[in-house]
N, C-alpha and C. Protein backbone atom coordinates (compact mmCIF):
# COMPACT_ATOMS: atom_id res chain seq x y z
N UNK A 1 0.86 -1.18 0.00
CA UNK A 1 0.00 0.00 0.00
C UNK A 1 0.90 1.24 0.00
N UNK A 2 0.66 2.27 -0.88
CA UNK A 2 1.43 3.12 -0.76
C UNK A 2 1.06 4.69 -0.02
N UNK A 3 1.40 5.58 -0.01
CA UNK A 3 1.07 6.62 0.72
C UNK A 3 -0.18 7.34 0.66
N UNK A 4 -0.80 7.15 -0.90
CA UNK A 4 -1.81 7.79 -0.90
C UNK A 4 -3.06 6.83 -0.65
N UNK A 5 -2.77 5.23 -0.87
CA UNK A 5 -3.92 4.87 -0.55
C UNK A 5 -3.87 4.44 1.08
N UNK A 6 -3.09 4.70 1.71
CA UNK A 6 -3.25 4.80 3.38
C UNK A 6 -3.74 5.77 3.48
N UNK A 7 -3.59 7.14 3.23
CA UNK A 7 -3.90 8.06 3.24
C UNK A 7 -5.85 8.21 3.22
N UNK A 8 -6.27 7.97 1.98
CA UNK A 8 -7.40 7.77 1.90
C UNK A 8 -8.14 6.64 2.71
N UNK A 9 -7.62 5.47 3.23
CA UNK A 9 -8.05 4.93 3.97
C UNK A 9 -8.42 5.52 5.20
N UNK A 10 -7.56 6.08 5.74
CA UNK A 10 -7.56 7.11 7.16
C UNK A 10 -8.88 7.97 7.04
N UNK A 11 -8.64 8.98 5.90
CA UNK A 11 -10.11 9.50 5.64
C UNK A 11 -11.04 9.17 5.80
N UNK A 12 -10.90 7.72 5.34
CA UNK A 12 -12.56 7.26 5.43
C UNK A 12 -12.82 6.78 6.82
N UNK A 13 -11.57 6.01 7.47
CA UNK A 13 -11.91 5.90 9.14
C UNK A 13 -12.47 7.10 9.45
N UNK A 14 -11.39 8.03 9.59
CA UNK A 14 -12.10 9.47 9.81
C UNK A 14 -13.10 9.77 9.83
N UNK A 15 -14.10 9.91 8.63
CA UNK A 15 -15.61 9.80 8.37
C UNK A 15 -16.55 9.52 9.15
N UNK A 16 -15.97 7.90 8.98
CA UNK A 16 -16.74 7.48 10.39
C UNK A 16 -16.37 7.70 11.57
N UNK A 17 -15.14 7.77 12.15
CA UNK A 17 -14.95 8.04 13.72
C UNK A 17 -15.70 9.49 13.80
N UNK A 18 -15.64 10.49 12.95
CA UNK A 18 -16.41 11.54 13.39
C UNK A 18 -18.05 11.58 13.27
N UNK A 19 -18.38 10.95 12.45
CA UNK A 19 -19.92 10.29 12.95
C UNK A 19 -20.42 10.10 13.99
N UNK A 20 -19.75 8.69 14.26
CA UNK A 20 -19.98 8.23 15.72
C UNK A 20 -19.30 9.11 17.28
N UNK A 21 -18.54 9.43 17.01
CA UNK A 21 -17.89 10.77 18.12
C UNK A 21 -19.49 11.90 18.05
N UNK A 22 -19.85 11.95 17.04
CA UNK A 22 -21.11 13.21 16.96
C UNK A 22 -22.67 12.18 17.47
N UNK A 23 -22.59 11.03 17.21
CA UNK A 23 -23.16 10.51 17.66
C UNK A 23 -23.28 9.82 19.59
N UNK A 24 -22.21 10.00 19.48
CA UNK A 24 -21.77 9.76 21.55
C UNK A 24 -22.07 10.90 21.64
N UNK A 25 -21.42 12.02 21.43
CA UNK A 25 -21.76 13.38 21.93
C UNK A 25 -23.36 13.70 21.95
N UNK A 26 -23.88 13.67 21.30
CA UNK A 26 -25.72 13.39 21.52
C UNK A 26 -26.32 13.14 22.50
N UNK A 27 -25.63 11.54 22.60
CA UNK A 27 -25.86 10.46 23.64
C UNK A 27 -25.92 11.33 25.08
N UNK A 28 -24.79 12.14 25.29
CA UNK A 28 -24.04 13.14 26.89
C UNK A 28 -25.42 13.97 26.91
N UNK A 29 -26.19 14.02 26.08
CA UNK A 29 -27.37 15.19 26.79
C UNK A 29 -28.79 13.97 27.48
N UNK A 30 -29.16 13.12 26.69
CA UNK A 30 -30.12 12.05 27.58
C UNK A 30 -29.18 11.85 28.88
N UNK A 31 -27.85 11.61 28.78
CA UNK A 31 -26.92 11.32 30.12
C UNK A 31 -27.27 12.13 31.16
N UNK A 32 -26.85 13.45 30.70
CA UNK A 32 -26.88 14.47 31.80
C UNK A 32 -28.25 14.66 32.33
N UNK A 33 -29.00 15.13 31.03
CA UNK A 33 -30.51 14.82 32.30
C UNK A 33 -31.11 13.96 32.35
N UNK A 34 -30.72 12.39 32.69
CA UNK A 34 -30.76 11.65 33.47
C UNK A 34 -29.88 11.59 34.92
N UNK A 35 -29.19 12.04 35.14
CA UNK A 35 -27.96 12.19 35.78
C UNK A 35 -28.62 13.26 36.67
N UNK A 36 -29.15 14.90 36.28
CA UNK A 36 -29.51 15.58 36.98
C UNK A 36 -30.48 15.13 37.52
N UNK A 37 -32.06 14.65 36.69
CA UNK A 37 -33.29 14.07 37.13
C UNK A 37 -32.92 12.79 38.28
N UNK A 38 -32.00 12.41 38.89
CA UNK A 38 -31.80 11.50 39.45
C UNK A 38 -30.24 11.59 40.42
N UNK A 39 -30.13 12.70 40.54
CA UNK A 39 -29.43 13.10 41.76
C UNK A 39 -27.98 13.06 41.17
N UNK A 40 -27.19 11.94 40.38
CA UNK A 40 -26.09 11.38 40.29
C UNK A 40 -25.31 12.49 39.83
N UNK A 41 -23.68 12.34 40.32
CA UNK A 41 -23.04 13.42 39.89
C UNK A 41 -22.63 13.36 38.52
N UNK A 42 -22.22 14.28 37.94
CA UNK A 42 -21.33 14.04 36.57
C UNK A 42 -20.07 13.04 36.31
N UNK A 43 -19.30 12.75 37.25
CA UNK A 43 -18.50 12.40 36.77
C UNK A 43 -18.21 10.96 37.71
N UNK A 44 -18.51 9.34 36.86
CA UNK A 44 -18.84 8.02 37.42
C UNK A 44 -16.89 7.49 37.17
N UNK A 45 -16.26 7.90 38.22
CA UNK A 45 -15.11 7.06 38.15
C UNK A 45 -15.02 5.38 38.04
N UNK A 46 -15.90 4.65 38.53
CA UNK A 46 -16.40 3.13 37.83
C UNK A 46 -16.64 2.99 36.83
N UNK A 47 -17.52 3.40 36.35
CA UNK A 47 -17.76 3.66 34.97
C UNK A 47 -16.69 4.01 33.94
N UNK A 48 -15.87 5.05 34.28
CA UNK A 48 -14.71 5.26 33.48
C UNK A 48 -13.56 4.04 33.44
N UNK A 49 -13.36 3.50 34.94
CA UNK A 49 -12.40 2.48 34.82
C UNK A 49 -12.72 1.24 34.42
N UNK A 50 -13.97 1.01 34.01
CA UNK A 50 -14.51 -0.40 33.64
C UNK A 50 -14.23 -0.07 31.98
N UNK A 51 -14.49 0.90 31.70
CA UNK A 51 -14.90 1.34 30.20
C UNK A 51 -13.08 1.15 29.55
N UNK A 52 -12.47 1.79 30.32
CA UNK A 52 -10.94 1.58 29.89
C UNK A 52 -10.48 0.51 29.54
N UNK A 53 -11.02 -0.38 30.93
CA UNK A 53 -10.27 -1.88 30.99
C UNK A 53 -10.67 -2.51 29.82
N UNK A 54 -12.58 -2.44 29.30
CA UNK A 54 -12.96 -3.10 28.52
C UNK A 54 -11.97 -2.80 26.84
N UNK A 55 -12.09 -1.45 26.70
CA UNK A 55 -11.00 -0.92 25.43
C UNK A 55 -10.06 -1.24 25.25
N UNK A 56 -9.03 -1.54 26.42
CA UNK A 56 -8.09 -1.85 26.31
C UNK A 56 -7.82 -3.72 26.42
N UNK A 57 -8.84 -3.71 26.67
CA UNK A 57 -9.22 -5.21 26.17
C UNK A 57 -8.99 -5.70 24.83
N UNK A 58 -10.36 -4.62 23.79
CA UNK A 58 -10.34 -4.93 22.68
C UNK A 58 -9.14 -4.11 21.88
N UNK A 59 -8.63 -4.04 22.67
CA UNK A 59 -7.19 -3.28 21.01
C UNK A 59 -5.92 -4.14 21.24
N UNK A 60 -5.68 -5.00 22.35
CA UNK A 60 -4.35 -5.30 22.43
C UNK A 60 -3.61 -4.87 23.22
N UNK A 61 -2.98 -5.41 23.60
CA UNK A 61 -1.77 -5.30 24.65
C UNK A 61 -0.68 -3.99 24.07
N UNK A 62 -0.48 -4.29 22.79
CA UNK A 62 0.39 -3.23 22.25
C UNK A 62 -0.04 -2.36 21.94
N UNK A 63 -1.11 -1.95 21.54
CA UNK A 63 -2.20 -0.46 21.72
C UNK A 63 -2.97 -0.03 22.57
N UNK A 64 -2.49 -0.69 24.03
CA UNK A 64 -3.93 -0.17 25.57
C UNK A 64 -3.37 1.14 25.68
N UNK A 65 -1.76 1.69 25.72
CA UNK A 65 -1.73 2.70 26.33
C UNK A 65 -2.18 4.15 25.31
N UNK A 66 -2.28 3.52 24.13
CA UNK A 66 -2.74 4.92 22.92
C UNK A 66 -4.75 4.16 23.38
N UNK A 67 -5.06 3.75 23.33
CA UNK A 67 -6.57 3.61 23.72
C UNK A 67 -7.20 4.26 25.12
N UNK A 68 -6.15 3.95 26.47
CA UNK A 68 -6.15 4.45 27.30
C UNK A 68 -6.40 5.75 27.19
N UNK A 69 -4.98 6.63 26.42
CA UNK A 69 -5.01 7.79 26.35
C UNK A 69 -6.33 8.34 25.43
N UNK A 70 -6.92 7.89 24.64
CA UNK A 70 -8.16 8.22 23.83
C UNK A 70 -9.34 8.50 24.18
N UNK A 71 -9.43 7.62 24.91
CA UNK A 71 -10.64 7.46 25.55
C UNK A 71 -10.72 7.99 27.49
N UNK A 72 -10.01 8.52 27.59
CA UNK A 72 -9.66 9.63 28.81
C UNK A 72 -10.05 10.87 28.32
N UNK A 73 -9.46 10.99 27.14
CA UNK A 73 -10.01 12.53 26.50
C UNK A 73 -11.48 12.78 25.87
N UNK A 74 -12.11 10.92 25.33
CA UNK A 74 -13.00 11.09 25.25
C UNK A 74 -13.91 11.81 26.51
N UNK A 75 -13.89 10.56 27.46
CA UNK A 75 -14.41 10.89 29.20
C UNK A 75 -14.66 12.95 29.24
N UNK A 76 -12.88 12.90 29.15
CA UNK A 76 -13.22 14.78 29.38
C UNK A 76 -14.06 15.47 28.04
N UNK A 77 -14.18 15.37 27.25
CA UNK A 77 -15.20 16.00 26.22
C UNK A 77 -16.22 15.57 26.58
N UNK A 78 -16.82 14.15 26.91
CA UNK A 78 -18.09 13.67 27.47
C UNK A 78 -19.03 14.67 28.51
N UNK A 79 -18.32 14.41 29.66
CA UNK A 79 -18.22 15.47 30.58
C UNK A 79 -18.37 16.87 30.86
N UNK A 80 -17.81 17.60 29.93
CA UNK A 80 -17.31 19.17 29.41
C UNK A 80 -18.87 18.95 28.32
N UNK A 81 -19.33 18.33 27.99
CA UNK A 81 -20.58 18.21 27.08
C UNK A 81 -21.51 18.09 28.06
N UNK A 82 -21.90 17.77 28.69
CA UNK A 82 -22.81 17.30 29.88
C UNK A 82 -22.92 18.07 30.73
N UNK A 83 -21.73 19.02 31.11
CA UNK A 83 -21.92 20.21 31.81
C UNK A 83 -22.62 21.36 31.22
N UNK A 84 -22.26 21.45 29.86
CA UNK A 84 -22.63 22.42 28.78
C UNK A 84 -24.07 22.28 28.85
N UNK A 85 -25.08 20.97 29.22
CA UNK A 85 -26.06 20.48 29.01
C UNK A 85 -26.89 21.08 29.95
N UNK A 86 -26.20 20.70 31.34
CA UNK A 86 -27.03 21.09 32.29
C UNK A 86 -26.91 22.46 32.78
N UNK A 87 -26.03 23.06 32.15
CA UNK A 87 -25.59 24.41 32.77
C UNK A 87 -26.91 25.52 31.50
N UNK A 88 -27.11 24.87 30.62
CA UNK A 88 -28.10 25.42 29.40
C UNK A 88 -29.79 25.36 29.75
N UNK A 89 -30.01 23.94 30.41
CA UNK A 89 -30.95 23.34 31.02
C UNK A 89 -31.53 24.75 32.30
N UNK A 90 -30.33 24.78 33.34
CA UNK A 90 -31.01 25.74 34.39
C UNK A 90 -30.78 27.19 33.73
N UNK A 91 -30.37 27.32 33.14
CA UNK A 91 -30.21 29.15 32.39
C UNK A 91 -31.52 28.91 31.69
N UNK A 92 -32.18 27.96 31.11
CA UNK A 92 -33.61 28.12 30.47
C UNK A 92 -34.69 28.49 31.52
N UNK A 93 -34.18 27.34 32.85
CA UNK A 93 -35.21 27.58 33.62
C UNK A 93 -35.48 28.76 34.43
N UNK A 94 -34.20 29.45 34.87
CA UNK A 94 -34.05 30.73 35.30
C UNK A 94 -35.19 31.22 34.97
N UNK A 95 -35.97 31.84 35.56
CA UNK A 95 -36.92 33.27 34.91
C UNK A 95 -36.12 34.62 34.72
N UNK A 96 -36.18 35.08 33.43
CA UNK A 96 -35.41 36.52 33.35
C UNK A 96 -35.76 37.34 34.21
N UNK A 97 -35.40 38.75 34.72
CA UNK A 97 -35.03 39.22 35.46
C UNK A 97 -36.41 40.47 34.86
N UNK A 98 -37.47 40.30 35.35
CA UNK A 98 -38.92 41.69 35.09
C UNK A 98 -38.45 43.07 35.57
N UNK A 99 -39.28 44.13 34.74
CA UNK A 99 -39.31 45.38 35.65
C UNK A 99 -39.14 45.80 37.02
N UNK A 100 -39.85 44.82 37.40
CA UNK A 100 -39.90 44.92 38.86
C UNK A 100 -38.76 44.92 39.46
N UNK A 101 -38.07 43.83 39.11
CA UNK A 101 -36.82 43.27 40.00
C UNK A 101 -35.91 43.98 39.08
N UNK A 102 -35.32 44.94 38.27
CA UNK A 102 -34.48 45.71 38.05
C UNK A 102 -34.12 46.57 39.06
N UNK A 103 -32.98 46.76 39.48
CA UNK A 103 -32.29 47.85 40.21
C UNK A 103 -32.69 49.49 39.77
N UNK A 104 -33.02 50.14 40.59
CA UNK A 104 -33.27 51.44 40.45
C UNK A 104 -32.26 52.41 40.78
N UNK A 105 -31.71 52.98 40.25
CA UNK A 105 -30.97 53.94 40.21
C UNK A 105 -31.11 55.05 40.58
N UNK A 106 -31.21 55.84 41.77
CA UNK A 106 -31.56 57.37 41.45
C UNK A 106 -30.63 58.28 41.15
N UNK A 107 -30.75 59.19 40.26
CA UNK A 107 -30.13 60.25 39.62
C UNK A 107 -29.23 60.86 40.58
């Protein structure tokens, strides 16, 4: 195989890994408000270390520590998405701020 058809191969992984990356990212908003609707915090350290072990399961012994590292950064974008979620969620619910409750100024 030579340079350009690795090349284009990658692309097309590409394609799809960014699909499905846009597709998990989706996933982080049912998460989060489930997560809020049900007390749990954002961030399930079990969950993360089961999820690793399992990855690094499926890639091999000679690729756990580039999977490891992947999917840690996934976790923090997960996360950093989920906050984005719920932090959007209570700014909706907020009631804006009426006439009434404006600060008055006198001259």
């Amino acid at each position: 195989m030579d340079i350009k058809d690795a090349r284009k191969e990658i692309d097309r992984i590409d394609r799809q890994m960014t699909a499905l990356f846009r597709e998990r990212l989706l996933l982080c908003d049912a998460i989060a408000k489930y997560k809020e609707e049900h007390g749990l915090p954002l961030t399930d350290p079990v969950r993360e270390r089961e999820k690793l072990e399992e990855v690094s399961g499926l890639i091999g012994e000679d690729l756990k520590h580039y999977a490891e590292k992947l999917y840690s950064a996934i976790f923090e974008i997960s996360k950093e998405r989920q906050a984005e979620i719920l932090a959007a969620d209570r700014e909706a619910q907020t009631p804006a701020a009426g006439p009434a409750e404006e600060k008055k100024i006198d001259p």
